[in-house]
Structure formats: structure tokens, C-alpha cells
C-alpha atoms as a PDB file:
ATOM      1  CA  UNK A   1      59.328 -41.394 124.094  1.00  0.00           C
ATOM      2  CA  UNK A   2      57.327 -40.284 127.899  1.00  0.00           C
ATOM      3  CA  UNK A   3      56.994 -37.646 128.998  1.00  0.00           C
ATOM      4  CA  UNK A   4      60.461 -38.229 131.304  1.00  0.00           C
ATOM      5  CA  UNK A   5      62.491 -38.341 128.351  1.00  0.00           C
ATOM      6  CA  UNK A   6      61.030 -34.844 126.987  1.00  0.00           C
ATOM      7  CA  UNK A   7      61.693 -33.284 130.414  1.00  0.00           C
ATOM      8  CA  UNK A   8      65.496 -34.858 130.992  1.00  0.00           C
ATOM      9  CA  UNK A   9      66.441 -34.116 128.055  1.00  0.00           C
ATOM     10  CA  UNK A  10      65.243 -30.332 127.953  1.00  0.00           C
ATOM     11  CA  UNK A  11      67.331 -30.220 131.798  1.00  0.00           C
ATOM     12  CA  UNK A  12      70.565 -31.270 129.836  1.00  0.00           C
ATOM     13  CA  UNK A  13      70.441 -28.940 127.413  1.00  0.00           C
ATOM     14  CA  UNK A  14      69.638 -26.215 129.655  1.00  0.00           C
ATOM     15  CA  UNK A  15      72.229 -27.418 131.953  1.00  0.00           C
ATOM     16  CA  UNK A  16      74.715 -27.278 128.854  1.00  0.00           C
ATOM     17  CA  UNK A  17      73.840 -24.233 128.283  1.00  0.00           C
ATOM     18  CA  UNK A  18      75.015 -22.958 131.612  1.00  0.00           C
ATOM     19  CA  UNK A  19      78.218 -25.087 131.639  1.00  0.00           C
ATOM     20  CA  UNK A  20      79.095 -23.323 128.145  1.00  0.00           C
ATOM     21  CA  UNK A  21      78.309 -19.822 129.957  1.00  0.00           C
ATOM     22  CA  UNK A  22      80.993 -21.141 132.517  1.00  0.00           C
ATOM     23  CA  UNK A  23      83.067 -21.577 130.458  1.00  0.00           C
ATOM     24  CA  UNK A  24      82.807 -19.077 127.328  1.00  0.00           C
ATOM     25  CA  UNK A  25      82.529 -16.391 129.714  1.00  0.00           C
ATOM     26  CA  UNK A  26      86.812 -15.325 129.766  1.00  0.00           C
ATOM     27  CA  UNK A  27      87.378 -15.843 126.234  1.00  0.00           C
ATOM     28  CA  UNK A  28      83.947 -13.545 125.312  1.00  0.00           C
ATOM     29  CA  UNK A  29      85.227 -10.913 128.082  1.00  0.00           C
ATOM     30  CA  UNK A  30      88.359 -10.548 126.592  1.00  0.00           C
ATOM     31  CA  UNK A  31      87.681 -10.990 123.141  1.00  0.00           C
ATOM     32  CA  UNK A  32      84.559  -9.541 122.507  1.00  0.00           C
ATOM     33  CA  UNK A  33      84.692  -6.289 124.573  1.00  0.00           C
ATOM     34  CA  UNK A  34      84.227  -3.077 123.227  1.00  0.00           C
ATOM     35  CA  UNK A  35      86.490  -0.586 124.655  1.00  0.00           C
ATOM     36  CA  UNK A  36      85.193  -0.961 128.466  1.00  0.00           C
ATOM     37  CA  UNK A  37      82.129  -2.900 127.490  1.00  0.00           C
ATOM     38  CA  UNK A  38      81.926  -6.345 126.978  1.00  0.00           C
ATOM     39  CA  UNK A  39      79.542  -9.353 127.408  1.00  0.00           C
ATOM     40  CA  UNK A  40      78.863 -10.578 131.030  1.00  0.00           C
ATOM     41  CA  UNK A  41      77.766 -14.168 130.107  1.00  0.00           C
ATOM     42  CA  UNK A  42      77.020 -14.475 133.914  1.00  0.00           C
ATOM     43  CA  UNK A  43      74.244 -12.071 134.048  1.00  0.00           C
ATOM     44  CA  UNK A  44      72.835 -12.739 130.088  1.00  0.00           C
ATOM     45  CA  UNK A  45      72.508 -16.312 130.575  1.00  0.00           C
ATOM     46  CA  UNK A  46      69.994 -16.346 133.535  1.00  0.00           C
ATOM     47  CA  UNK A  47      68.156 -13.434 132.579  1.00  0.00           C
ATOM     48  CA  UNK A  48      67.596 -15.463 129.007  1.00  0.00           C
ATOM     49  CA  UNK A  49      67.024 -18.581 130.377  1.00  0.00           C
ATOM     50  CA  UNK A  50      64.211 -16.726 132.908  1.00  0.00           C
ATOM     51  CA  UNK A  51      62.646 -14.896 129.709  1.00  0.00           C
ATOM     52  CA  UNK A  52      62.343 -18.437 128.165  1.00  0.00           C
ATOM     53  CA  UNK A  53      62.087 -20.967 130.499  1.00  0.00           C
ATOM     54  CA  UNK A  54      60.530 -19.561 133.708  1.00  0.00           C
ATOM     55  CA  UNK A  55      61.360 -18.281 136.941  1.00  0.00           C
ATOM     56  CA  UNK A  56      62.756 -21.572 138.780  1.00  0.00           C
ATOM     57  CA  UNK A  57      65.601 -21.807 136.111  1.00  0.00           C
ATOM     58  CA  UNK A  58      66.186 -17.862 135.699  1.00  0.00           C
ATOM     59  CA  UNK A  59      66.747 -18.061 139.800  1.00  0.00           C
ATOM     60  CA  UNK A  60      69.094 -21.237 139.527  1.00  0.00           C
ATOM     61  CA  UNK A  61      71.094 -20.235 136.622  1.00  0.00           C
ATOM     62  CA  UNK A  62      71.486 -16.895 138.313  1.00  0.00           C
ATOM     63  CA  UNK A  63      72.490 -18.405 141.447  1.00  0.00           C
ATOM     64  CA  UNK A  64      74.837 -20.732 140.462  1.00  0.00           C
ATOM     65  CA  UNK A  65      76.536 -18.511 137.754  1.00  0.00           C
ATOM     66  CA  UNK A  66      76.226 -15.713 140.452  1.00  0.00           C
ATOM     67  CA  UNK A  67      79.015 -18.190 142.387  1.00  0.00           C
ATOM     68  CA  UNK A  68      81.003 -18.636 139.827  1.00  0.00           C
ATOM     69  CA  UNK A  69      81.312 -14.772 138.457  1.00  0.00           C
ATOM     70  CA  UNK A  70      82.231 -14.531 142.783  1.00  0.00           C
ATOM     71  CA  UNK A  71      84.792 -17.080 142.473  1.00  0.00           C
ATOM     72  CA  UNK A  72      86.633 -16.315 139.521  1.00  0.00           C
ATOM     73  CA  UNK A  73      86.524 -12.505 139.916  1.00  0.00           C
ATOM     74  CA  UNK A  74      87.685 -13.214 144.065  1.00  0.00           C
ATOM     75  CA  UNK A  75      84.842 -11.090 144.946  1.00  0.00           C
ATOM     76  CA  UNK A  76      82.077 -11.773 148.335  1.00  0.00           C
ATOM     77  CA  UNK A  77      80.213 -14.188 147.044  1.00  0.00           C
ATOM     78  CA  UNK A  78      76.957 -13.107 148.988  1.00  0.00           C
ATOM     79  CA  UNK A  79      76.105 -10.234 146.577  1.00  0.00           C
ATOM     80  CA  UNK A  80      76.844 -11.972 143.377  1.00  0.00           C
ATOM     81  CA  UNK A  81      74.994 -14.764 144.138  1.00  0.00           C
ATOM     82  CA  UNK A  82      72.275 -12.599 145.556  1.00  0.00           C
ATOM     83  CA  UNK A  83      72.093  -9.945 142.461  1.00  0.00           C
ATOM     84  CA  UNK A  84      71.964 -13.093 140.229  1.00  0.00           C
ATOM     85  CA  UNK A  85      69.229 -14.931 141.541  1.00  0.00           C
ATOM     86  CA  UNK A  86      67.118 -11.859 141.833  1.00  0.00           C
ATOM     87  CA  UNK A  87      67.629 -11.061 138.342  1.00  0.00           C
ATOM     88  CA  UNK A  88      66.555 -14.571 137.099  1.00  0.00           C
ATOM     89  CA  UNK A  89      63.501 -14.594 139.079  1.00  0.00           C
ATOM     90  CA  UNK A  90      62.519 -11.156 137.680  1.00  0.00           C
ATOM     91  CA  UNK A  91      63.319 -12.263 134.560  1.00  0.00           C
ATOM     92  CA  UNK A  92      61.126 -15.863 135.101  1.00  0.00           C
ATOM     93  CA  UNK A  93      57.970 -13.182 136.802  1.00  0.00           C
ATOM     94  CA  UNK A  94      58.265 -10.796 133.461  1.00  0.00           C
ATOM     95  CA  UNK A  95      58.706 -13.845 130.764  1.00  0.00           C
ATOM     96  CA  UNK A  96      54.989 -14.120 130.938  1.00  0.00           C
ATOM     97  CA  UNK A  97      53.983 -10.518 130.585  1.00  0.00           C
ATOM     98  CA  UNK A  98      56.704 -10.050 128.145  1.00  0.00           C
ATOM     99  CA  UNK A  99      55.825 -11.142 124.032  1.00  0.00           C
ATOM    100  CA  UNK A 100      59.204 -12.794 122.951  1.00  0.00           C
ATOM    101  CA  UNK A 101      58.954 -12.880 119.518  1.00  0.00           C
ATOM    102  CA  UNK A 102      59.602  -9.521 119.474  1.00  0.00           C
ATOM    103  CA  UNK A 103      63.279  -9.264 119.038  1.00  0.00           C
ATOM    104  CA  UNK A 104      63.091  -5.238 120.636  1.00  0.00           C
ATOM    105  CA  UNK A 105      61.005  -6.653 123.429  1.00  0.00           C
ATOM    106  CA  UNK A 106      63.810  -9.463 124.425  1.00  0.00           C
ATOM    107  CA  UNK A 107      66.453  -6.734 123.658  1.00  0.00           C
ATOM    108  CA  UNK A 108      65.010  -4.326 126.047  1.00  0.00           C
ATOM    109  CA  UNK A 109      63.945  -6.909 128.336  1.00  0.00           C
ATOM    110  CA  UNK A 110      67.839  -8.089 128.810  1.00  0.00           C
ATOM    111  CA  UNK A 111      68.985  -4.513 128.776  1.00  0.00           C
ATOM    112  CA  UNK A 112      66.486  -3.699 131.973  1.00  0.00           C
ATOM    113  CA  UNK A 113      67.433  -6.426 134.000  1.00  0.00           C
ATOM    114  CA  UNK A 114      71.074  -6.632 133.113  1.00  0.00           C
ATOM    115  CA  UNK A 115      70.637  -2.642 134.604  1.00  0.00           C
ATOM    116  CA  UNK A 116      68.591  -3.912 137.364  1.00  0.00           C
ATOM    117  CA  UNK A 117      71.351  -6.236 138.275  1.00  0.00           C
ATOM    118  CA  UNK A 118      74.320  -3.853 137.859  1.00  0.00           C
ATOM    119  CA  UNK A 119      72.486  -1.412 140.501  1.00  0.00           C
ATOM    120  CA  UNK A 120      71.365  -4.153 143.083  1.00  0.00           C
ATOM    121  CA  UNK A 121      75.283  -5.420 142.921  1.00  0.00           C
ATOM    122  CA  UNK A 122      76.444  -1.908 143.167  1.00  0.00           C
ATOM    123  CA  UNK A 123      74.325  -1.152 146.075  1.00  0.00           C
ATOM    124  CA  UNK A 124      75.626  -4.522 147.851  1.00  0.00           C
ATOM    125  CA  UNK A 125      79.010  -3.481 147.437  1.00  0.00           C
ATOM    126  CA  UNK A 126      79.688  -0.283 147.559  1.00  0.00           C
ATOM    127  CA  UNK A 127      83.802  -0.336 147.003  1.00  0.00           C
ATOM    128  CA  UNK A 128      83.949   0.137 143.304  1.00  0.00           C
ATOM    129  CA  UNK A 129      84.406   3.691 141.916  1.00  0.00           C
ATOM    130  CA  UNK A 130      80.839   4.483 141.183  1.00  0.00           C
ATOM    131  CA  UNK A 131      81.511   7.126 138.046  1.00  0.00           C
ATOM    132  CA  UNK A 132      83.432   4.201 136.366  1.00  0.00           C
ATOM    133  CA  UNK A 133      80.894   1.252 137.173  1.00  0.00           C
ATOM    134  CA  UNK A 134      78.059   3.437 136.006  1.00  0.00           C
ATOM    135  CA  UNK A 135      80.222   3.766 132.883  1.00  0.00           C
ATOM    136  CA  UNK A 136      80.622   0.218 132.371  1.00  0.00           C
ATOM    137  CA  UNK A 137      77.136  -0.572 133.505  1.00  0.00           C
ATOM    138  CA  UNK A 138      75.995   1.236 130.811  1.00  0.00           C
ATOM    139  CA  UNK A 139      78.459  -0.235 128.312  1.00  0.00           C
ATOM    140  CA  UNK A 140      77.261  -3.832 129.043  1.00  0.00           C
ATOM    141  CA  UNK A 141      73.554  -2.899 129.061  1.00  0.00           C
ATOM    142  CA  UNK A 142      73.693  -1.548 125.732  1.00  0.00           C
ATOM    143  CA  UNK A 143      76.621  -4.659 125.142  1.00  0.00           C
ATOM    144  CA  UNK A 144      73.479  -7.480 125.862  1.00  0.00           C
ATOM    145  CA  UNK A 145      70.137  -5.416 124.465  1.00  0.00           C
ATOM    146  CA  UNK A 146      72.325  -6.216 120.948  1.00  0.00           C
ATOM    147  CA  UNK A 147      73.114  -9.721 122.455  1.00  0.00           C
ATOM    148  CA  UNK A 148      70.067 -11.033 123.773  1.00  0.00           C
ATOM    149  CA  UNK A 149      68.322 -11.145 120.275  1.00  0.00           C
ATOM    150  CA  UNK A 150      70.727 -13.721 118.630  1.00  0.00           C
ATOM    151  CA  UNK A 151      71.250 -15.580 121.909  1.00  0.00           C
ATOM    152  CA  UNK A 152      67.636 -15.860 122.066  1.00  0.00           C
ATOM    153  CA  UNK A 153      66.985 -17.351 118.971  1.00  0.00           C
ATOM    154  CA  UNK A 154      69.872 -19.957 119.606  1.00  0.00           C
ATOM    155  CA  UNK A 155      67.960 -20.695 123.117  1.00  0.00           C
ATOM    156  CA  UNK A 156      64.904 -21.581 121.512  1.00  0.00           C
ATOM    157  CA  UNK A 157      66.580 -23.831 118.661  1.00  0.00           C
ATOM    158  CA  UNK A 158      68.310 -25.882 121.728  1.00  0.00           C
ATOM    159  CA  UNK A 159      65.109 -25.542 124.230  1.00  0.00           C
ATOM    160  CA  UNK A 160      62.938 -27.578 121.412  1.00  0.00           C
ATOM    161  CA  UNK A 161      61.199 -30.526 121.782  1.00  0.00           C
ATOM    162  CA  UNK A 162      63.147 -33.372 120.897  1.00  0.00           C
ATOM    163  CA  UNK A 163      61.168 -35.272 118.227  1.00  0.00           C
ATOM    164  CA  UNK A 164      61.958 -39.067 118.426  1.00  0.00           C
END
């Protein structure tokens, strides 16, 4: 198998991987949170997918997923998609710098930038109570630092190179 096949099929799995984000994301908000904490599948995925794959698909995953979180929540969908493609390109830039096989380094990794894109959203739209976002901000950070490590290792199993 080229090249071509290597790199299609890599660009399916990753785009599986964000059309199971799409659609995992109500059942793991309502049935994973703890107390006001729970996953955000929305901001996890891209900032993952940047760690791993680079800064093109940490941007696209967190634009397109930034959309969707917009849509289904009935929110602007400016800031969302804005906070979302930020975060995956930070997360693409610091991938490189960052040693991944370090489970703490990917769980503090995910827990930075899923803070980094709770603030930026926050400071695009400022009409949520700010005592109980920072509340739940802090919930979800600590929610995807434990998160990241398992989802990571799953990532990498799919992200393989298919061996013919």
C-alpha cells in the first residue's frame, strides 16, 4: 500500500474520532458527570488530537466541534468556534515541546488548555455567572487531566499505521 492509502486512512480514523465526540458527547455529559463536573468531549477531543497529531487537526477539530458545542447548547457560535480553534492550535504549537509518553505531562497538558479555553470563552461571553463557571471550570479541568491519559492511549492505538 502508497503512501495515499497510509494518509486516507489515518484522515478516517481521525475523522471518526470526531464524529464519535459528536456524538458521545450528551450521553458522557449526563452520565459521567461528577456533581457539577463532567467531561466536555468538545474541548478534550481537539486539544488531544493537537497533542498527537499537530496543529492543522487540533485547529479543525476545535473548530468544527466548537460549532457543534454552539449549536446544540443554542449559544453564539462566534466564541465557541473561536475558543475551540485556538485551543487546538495551542495544543498542535505545544505537542512538539511537550514529551507524550508521559502520562502527567498529557494530563497536565489537557488540564492547561482545557483552562485556557474555559477563560478565553468566558471572556467572549461574559453572561454566565462568573463564581459558578469558575466552579465548573475547575471541575472539568481536573474532570479531563484524569481523562486525557486513557483517551490518549486509545488515540494512539487508532492513529497507527495501518500495516497491510
Amino acid at each position: 500500500m502508497g503512501y495515499n492509502g497510509i494518509v486516507g486512512r489515518r484522515q478516517w480514523y481521525l475523522g471518526a474520532v470526531v464524529a464519535g465526540a459528536v456524538l458521545l458527547q450528551a450521553p458522557a455529559a449526563r452520565y459521567l458527570a461528577v456533581g457539577q463536573a463532567s467531561p466536555d468531549l468538545f474541548v478534550l477531543v481537539p486539544v488531544l488530537l493537537g497533542l498527537l497529531v499537530g496543529h492543522g487537526w487540533g485547529m479543525g477539530t476545535g473548530f468544527t466541534l466548537g460549532l457543534a458545542a454552539g449549536v446544540m447548547a443554542g449559544r453564539d457560535l462566534g466564541p465557541c468556534a473561536f475558543a475551540g480553534t485556538l485551543v487546538g492550535y495551542l495544543a498542535g504549537a505545544g505537542g512538539r515541546l511537550i514529551f507524550l509518553e508521559n502520562p502527567l505531562s498529557t494530563a497536565l497538558a489537557a488540564a492547561a488548555l482545557t483552562l485556557a479555553h474555559g477563560l478565553v470563552f468566558l471572556a467572549l461571553v461574559q453572561s454566565v455567572g462568573l463564581r459558578d463557571s469558575a466552579w465548573m471550570l475547575g471541575g472539568r479541568t481536573l474532570y479531563h487531566a484524569m481523562l486525557a491519559v486513557p483517551l490518549m492511549l486509545l488515540l494512539r492505538r487508532i492513529d497507527k499505521e495501518p500495516h497491510p
